[in-house]
Protein backbone atom coordinates (compact mmCIF):
# COMPACT_ATOMS: atom_id res chain seq x y z
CA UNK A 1 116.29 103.46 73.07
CA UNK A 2 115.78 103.87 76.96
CA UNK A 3 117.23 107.01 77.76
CA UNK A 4 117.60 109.32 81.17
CA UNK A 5 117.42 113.06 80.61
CA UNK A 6 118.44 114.80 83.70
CA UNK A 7 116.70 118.56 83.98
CA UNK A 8 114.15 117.49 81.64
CA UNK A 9 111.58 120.78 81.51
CA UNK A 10 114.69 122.68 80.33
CA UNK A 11 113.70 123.98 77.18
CA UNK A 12 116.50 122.97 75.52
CA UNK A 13 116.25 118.92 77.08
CA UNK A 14 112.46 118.90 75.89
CA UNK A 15 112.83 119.79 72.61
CA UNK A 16 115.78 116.90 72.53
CA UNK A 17 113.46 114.66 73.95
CA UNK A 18 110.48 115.16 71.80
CA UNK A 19 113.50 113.98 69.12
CA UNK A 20 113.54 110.44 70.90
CA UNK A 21 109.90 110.38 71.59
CA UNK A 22 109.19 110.38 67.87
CA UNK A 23 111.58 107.17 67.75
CA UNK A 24 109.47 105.84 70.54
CA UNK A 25 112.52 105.50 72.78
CA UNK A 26 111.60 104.86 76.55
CA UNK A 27 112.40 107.97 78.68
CA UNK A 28 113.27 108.45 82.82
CA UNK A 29 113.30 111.69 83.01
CA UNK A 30 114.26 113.81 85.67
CA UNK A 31 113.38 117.44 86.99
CA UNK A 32 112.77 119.37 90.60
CA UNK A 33 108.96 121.29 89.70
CA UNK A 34 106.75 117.78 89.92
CA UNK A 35 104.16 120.33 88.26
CA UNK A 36 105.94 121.09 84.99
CA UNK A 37 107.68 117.54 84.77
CA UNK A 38 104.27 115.98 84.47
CA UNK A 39 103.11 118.49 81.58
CA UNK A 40 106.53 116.77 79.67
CA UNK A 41 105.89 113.76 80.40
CA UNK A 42 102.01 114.30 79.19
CA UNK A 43 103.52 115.38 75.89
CA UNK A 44 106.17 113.02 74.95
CA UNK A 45 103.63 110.71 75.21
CA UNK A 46 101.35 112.43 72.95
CA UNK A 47 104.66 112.74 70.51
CA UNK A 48 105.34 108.76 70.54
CA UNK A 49 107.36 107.78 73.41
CA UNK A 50 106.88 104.26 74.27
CA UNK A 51 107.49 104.90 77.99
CA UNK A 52 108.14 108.09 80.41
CA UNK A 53 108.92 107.77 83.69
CA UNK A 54 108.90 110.86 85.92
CA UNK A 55 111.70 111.48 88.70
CA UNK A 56 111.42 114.62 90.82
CA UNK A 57 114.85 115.91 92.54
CA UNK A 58 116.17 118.83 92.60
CA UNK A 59 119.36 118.17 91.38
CA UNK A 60 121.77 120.07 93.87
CA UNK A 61 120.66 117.64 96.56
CA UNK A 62 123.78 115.77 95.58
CA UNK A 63 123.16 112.93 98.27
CA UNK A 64 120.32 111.59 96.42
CA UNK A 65 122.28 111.21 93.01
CA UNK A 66 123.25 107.93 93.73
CA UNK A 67 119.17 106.70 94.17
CA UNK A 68 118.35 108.54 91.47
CA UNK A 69 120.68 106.89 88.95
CA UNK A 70 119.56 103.67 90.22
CA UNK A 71 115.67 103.99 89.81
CA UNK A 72 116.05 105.22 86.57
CA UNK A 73 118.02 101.82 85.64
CA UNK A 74 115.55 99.97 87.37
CA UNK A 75 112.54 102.18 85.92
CA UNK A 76 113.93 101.17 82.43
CA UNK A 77 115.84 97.55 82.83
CA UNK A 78 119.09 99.67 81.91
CA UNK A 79 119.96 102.56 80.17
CA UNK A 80 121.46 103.57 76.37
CA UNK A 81 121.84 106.67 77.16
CA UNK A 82 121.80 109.85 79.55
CA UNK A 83 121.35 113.81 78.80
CA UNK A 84 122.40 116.01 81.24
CA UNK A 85 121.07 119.58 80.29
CA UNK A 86 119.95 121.21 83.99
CA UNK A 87 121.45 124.51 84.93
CA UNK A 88 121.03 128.15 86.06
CA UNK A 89 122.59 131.27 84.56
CA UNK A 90 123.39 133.85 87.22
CA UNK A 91 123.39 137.37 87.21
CA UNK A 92 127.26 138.22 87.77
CA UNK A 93 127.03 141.07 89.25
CA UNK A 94 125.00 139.92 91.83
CA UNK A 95 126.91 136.26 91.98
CA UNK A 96 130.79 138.07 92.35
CA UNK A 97 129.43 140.10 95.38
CA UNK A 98 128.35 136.84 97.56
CA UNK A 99 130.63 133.64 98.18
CA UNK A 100 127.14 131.85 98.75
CA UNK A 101 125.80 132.79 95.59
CA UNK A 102 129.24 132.18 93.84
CA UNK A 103 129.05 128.97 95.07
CA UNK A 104 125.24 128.21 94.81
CA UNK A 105 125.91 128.46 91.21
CA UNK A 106 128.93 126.39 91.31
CA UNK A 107 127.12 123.76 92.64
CA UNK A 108 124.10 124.11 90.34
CA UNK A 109 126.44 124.62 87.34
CA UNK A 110 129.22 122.06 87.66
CA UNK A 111 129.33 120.26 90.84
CA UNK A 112 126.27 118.53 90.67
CA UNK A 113 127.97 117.53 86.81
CA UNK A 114 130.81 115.84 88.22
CA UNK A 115 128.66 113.73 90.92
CA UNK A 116 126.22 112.60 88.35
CA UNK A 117 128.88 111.77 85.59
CA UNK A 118 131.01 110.05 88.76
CA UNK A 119 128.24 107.78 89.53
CA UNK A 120 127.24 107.19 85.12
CA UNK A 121 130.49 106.81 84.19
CA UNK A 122 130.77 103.60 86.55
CA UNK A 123 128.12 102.10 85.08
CA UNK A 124 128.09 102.87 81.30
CA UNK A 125 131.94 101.66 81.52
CA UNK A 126 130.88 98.62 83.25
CA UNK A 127 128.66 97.90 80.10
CA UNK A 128 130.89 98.81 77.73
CA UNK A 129 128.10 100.86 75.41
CA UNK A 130 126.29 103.77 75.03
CA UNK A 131 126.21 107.60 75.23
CA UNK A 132 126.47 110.03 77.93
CA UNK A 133 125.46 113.96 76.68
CA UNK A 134 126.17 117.15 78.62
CA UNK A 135 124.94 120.82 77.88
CA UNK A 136 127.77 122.48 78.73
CA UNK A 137 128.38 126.20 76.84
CA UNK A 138 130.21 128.63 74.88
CA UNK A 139 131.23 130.17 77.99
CA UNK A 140 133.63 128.14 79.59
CA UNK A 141 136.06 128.32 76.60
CA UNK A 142 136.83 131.71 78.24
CA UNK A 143 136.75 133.49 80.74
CA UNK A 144 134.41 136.76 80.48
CA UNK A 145 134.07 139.43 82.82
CA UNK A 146 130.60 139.54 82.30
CA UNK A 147 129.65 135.94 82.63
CA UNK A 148 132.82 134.61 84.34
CA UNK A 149 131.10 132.92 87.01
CA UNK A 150 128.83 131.14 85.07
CA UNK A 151 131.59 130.31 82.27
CA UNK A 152 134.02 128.65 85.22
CA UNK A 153 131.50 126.54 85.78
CA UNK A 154 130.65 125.73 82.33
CA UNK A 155 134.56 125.32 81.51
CA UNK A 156 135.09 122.78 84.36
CA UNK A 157 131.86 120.56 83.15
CA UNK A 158 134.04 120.51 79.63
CA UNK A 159 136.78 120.05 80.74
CA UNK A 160 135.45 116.97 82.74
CA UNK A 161 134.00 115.77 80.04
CA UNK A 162 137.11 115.98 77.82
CA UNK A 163 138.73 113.64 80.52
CA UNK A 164 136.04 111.52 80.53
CA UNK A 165 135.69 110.53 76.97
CA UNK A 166 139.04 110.06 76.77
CA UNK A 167 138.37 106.92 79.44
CA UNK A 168 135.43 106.01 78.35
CA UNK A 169 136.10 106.11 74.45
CA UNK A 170 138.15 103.03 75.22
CA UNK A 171 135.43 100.89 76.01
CA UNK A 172 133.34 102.14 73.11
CA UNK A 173 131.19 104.58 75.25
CA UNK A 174 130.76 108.21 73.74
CA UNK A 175 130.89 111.25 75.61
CA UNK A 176 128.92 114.50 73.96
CA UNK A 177 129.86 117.72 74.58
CA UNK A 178 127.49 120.44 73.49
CA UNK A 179 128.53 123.66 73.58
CA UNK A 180 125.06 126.01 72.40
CA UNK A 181 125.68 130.12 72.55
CA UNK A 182 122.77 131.92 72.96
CA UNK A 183 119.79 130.38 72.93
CA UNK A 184 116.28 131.42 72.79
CA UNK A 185 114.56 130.41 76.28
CA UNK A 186 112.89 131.06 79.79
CA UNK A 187 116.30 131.10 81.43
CA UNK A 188 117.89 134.41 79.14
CA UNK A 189 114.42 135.79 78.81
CA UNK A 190 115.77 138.84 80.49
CA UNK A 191 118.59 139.27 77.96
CA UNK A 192 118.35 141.47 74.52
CA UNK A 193 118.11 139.12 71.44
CA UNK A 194 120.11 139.66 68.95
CA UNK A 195 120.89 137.49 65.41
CA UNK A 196 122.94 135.07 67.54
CA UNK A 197 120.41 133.97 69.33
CA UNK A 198 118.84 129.99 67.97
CA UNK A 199 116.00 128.66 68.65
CA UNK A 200 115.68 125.42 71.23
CA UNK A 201 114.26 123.18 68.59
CA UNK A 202 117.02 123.77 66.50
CA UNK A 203 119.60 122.91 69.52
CA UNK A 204 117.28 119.73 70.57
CA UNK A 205 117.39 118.85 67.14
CA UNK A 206 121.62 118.90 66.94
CA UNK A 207 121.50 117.63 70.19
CA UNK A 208 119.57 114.50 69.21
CA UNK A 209 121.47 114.00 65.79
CA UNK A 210 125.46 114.36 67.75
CA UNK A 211 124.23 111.60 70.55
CA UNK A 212 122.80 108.84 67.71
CA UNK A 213 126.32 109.67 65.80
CA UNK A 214 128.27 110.00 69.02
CA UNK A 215 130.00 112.95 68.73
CA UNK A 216 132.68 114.53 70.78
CA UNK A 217 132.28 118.12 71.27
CA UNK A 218 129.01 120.04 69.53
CA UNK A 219 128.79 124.03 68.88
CA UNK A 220 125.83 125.04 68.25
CA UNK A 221 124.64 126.88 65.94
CA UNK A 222 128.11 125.80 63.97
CA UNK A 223 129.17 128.94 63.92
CA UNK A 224 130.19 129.02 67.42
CA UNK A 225 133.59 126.92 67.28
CA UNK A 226 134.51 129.93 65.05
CA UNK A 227 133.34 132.60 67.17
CA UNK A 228 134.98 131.17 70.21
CA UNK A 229 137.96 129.96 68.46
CA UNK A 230 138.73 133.84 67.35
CA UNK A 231 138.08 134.55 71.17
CA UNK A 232 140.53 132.37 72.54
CA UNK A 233 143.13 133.78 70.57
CA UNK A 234 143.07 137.20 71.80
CA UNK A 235 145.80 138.32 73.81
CA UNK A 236 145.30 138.36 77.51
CA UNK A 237 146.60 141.53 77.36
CA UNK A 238 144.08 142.53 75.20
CA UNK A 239 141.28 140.57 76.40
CA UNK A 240 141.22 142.44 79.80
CA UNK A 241 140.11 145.66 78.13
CA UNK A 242 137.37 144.45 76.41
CA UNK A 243 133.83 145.05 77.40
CA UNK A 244 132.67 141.14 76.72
């Protein structure tokens, strides 16, 4: 499989990749520290991959989204399939008190989504194949007041995506939608773990086993479609005095 993973020293992207490596699949992969991209691409090596390609951007430079899509089809001769799994997660209370930082995020969280996914969609539809996978997350199916920034950004890339495999289903290409909750890494180090919390190499692991089945939309763990489901059916009028 050649294969494009966009924010690939994610923790969550790496332990997907090392998935693919095993199957010796041929991997562009994409990230903004040069430093840290190299020590992935050292390993999936190691693990089996036939081929890794590093690409260093950071990814809210959204002018450069266009190049980068093409050298990574180039890099590879075309592409089966592309994982989208970069992000941020703010703190809210420091987000809701700046515009810039509101919108910082927006652009790290969703915007620079919707430009890579324009420019993929174009060409995966053109070839009538294939998968395209974004980490979206639990919190865009509602709005939170702790995490609402964060979650609006989240909630737009699903939404998107909803759209988008609605075209591109037509022309047998699958859109994944993977919602994790809380997951175990460097990004909600700061954050009290609790029972909720998985580990990334179980999410990698899901992640790798909905885009070889091509799946529509992914909770992980499982239990989060229930979780969220009970969520969204709380009155607004009760929602708004909750503490979540």
């Amino acid at each position: 499989m050649k294969l494009m993973i966009i924010g690939a020293t994610s923790a969550i992207a790496h332990e997907t990749a090392k998935c693919f490596a095993a199957d010796r699949a041929e991997l562009f992969i994409v990230g903004r520290d040069a430093d840290k991209l190299a020590a992935v691409q050292h390993d999936l090596e190691v693990r089996g991959a036939t081929h890794v390609i590093p690409h260093v951007l950071d990814l809210n430079d959204l002018a450069q989204h266009g190049a980068m899509v093409a050298a990574g089809y180039g890099a590879l001769g075309g592409l089966d399939a592309v994982l989208l799994a970069h992000g941020t997660l703010p703190d809210q209370t420091s987000a809701q008190a700046s515009v810039e930082a509101t919108l910082r995020e927006f652009q790290t969280n969703a915007l620079s989504y919707i430009s890579l996914l324009t420019l993929l969609a174009g060409r995966f539809e053109q070839q009538r194949r294939g998968c395209i996978a974004v980490v979206s997350s639990v919190a865009g199916d509602r709005g939170r007041s702790s995490n609402y920034i964060y979650g609006a950004a989240k909630g737009a890339v699903s939404l998107f995506t909803s759209g988008l495999r609605a075209r591109l289903g037509k022309v047998g290409v699958s859109v994944v939608t993977v919602k994790p909750g809380f997951v175990d890494t460097p990004m909600t180090a700061h954050l009290k773990k609790n029972p909720l919390f998985a580990k990334p190499d179980r999410v990698g692991k899901r992640i790798y086993t909905a885009m070889l089945k091509g799946e529509d939309v992914v909770y992980v763990p499982w239990f989060w479609q229930y979780i969220m489901l009970i969520i969204r059916l709380i009155p607004e009028r009760v929602f708004k005095r909750l503490s979540l």
